[in-house]
Structures are given as C-alpha cells and as structure tokens.
N, C-alpha and C. Protein backbone atom coordinates (compact mmCIF):
# COMPACT_ATOMS: atom_id res chain seq x y z
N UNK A 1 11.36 -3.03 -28.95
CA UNK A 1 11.09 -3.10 -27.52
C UNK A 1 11.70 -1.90 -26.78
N UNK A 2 13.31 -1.33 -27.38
CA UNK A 2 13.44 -0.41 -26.39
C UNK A 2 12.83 0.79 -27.03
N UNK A 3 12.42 1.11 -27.88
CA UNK A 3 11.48 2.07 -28.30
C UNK A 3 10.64 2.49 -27.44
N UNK A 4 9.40 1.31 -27.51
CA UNK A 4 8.44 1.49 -26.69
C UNK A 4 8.60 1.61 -25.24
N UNK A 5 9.62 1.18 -24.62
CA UNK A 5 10.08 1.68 -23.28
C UNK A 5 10.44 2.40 -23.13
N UNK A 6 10.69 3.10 -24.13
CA UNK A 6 11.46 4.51 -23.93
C UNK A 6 9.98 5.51 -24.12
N UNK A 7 9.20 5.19 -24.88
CA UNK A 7 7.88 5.77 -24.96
C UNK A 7 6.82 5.90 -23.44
N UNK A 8 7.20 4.18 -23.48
CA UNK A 8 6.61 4.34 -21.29
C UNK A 8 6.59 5.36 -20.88
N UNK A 9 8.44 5.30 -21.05
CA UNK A 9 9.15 5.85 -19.61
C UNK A 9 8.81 7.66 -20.00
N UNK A 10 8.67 8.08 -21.13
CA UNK A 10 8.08 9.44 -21.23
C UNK A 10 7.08 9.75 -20.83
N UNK A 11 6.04 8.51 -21.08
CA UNK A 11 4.06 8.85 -20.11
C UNK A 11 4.58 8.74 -18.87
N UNK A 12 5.03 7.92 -17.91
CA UNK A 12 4.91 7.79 -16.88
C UNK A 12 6.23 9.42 -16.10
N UNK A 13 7.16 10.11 -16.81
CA UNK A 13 7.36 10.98 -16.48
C UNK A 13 6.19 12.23 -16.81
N UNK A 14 5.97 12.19 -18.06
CA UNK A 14 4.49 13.25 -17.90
C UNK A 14 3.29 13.26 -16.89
N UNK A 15 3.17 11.72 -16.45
CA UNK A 15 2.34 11.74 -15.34
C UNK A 15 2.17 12.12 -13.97
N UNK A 16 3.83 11.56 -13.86
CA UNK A 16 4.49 11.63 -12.90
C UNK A 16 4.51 13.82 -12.10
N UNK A 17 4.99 13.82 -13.33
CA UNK A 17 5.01 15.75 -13.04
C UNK A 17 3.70 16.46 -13.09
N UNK A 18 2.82 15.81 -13.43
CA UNK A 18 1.22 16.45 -13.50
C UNK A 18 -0.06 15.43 -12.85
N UNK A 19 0.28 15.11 -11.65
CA UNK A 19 -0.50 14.41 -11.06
C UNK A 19 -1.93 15.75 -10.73
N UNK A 20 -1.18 17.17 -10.49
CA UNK A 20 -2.55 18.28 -10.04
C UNK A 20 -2.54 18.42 -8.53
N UNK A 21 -1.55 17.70 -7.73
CA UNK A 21 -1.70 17.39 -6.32
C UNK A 21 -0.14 18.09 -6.02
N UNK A 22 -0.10 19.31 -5.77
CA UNK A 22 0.96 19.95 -5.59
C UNK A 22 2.40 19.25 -5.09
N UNK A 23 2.32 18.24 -3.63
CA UNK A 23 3.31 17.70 -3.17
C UNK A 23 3.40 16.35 -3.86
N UNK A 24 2.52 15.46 -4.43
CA UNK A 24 2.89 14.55 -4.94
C UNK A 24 3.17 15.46 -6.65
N UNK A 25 3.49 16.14 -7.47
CA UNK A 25 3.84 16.36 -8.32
C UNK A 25 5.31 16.57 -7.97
N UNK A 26 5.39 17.40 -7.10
CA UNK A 26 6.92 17.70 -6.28
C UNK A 26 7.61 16.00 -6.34
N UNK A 27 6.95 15.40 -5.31
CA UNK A 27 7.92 14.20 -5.25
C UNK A 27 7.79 13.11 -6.15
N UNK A 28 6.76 13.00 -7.12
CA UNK A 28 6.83 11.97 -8.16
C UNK A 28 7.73 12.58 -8.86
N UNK A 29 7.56 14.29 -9.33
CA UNK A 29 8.86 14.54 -10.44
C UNK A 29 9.77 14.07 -10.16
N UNK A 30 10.79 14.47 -9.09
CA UNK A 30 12.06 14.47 -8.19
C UNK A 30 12.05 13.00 -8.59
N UNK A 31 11.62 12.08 -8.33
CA UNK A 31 12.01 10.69 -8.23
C UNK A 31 11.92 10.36 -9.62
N UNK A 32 11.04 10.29 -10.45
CA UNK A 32 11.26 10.05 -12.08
C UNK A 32 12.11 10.61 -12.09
N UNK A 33 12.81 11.72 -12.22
CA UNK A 33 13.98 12.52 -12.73
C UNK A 33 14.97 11.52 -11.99
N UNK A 34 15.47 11.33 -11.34
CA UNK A 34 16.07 10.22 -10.43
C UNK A 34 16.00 8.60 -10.77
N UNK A 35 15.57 8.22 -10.77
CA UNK A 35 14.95 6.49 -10.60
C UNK A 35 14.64 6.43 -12.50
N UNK A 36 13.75 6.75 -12.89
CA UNK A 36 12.53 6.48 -14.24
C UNK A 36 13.69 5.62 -15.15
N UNK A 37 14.81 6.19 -15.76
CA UNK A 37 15.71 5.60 -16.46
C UNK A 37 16.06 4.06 -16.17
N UNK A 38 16.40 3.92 -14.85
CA UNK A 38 16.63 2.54 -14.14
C UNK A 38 15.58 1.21 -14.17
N UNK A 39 14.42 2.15 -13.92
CA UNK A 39 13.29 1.03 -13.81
C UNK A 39 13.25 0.06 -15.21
N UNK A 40 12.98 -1.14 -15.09
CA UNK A 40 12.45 -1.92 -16.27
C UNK A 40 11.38 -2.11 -16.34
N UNK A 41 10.70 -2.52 -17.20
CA UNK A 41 9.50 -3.03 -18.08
C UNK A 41 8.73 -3.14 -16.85
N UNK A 42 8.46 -3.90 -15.95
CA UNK A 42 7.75 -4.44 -15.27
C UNK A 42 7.37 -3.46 -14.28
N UNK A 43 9.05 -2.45 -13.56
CA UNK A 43 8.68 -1.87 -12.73
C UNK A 43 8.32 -0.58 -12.91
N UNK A 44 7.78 -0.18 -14.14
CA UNK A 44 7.23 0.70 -14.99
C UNK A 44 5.77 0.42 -14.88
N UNK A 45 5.62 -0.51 -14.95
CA UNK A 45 4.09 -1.37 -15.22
C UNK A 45 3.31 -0.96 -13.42
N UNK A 46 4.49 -1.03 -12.34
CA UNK A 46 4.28 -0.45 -11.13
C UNK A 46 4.07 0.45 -10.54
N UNK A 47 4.78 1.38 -11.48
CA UNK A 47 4.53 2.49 -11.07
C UNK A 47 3.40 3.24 -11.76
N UNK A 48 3.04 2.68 -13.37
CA UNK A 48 1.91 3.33 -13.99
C UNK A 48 0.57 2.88 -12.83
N UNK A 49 1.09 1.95 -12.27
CA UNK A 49 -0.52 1.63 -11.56
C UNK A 49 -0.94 2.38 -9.84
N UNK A 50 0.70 3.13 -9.39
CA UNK A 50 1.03 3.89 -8.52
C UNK A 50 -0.06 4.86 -8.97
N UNK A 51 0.76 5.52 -10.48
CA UNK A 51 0.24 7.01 -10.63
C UNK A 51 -1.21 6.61 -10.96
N UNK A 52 -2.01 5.59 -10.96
CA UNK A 52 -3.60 5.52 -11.57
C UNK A 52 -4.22 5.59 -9.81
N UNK A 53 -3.80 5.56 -8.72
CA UNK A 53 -4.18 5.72 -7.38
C UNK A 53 -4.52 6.96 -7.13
N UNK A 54 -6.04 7.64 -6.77
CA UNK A 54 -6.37 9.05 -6.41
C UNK A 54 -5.49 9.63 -5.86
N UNK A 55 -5.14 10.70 -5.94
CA UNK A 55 -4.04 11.94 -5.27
C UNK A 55 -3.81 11.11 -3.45
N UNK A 56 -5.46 11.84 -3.24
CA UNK A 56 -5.09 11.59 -1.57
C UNK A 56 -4.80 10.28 -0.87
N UNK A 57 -5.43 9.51 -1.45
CA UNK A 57 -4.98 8.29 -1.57
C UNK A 57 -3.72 7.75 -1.21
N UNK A 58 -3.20 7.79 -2.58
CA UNK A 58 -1.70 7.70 -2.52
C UNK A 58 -0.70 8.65 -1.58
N UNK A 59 -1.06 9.55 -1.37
CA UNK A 59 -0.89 10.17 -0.48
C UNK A 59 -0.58 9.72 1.50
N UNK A 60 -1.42 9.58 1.34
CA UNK A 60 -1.84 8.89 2.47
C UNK A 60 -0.64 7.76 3.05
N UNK A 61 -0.78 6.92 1.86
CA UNK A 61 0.06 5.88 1.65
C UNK A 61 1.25 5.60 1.85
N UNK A 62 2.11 7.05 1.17
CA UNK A 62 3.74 7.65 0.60
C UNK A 62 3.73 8.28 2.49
N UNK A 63 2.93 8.67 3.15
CA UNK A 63 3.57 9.68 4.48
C UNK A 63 3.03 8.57 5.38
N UNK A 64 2.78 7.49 5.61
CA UNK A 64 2.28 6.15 6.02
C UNK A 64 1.29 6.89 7.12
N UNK A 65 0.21 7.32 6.89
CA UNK A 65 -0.65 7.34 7.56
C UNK A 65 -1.81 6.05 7.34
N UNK A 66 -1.65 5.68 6.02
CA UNK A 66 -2.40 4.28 5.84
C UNK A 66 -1.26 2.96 5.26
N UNK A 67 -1.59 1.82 5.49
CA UNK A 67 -0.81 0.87 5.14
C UNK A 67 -1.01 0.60 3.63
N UNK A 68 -0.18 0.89 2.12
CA UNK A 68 -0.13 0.38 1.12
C UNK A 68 -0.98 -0.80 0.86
N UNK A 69 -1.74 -1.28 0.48
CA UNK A 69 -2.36 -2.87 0.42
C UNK A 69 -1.48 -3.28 -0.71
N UNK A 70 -1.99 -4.42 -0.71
CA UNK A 70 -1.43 -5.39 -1.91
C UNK A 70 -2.11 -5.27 -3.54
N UNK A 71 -1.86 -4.87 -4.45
CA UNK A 71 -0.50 -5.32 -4.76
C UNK A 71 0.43 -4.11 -5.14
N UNK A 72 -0.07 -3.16 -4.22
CA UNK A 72 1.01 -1.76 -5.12
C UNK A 72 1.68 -1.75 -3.43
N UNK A 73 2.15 -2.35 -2.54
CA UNK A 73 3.28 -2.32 -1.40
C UNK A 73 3.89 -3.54 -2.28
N UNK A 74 4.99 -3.03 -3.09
CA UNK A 74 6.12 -3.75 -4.02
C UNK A 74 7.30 -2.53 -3.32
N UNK A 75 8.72 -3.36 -4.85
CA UNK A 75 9.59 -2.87 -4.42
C UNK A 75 9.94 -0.96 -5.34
N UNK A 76 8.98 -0.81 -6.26
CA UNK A 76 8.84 0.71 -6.68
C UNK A 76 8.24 1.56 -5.71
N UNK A 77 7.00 0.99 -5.10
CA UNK A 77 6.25 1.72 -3.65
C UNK A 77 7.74 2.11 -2.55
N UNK A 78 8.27 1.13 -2.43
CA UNK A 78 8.91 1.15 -1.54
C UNK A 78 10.65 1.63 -1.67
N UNK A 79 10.75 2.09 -3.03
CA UNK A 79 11.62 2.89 -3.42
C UNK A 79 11.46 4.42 -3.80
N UNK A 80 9.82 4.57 -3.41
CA UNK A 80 9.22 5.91 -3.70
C UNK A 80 9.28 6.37 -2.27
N UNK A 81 9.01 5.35 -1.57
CA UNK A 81 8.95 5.43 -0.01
C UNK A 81 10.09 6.40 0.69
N UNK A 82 11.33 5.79 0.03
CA UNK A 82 12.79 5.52 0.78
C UNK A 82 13.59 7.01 -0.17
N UNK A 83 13.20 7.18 -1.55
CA UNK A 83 13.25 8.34 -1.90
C UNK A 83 12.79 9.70 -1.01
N UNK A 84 11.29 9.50 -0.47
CA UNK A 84 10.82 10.75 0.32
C UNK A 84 11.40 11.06 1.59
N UNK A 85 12.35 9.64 2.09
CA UNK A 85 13.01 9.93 3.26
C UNK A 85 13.90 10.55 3.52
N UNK A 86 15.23 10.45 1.86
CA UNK A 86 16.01 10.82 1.92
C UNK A 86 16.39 11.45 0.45
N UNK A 87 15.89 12.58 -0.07
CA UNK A 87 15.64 12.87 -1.38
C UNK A 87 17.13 13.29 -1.42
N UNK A 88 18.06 13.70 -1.05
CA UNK A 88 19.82 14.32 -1.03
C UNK A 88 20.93 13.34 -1.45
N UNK A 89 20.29 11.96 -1.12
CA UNK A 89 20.95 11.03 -1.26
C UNK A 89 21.41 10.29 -2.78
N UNK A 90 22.01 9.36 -3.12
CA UNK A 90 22.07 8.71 -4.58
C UNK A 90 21.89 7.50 -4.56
C-alpha cells in the first residue's frame, strides 16, 4: 500500500508540474512540492481529479472568478486555494 502511494504521489507531482498552462504549472508545482507528501490516499484521489479539470477551467476556479461546484470544492481545493493566498507561509 505504501508503495503504491508513493507511486500516486509521483503521477500526481508529474502532473502537477506539466499541466502546459504556465501559471497553473507555477502554482500546482509550488504546492505539490509543499503539501503532496502530507496528503493521504483519498486526498490524492482529489486532487488527481483537480488536475483532470481543463487548464482554464480550473483556473477560473483557483482566482474565484467562478464558484468550484461540487464535488471538487473539498478540503484539497481549498487548501490549493489558501496556498495561492499565501504561498511564504508554512
């Protein structure tokens, strides 16, 4: 089991850094590099379904020009959120 989480947590940092969308590559890296280790199983499972959301999209979403819908406004959305507010912080 921690194998394969540890396998996750490598796709979802490769994804994370090569989304192709210049500022979300910026701030998904920054935050995997940050957060990715911490997350568990599940909130891995959250964020793979973050990074499957079109660029602008998600986009949109992360600088709240649109409201997150359900079911990706969780507590990884909203730690990606709180990351972009205050990226200096720990």
């Amino acid at each position: 089991m921690t194998a394969d989480l540890e396998v996750k947590r490598r796709q979802a940092l490769f994804r994370a850094q090569r989304r192709g969308f210049r500022e979300l590559d910026l701030l998904f890296g920054a935050f995997a590099d940050k957060y990715l280790q911490r997350l568990d199983e599940e909130q891995l499972d959250r964020l793979e379904a973050l990074l499957a959301i079109p660029d602008w999209q998600l986009y949109g979403w992360i600088m709240g020009k649109e409201a997150a819908p359900q079911p990706y406004d969780n507590d990884v959305f909203a730690l990606l959120c709180d990351y972009r507010v205050k990226p200096a912080s720990s």
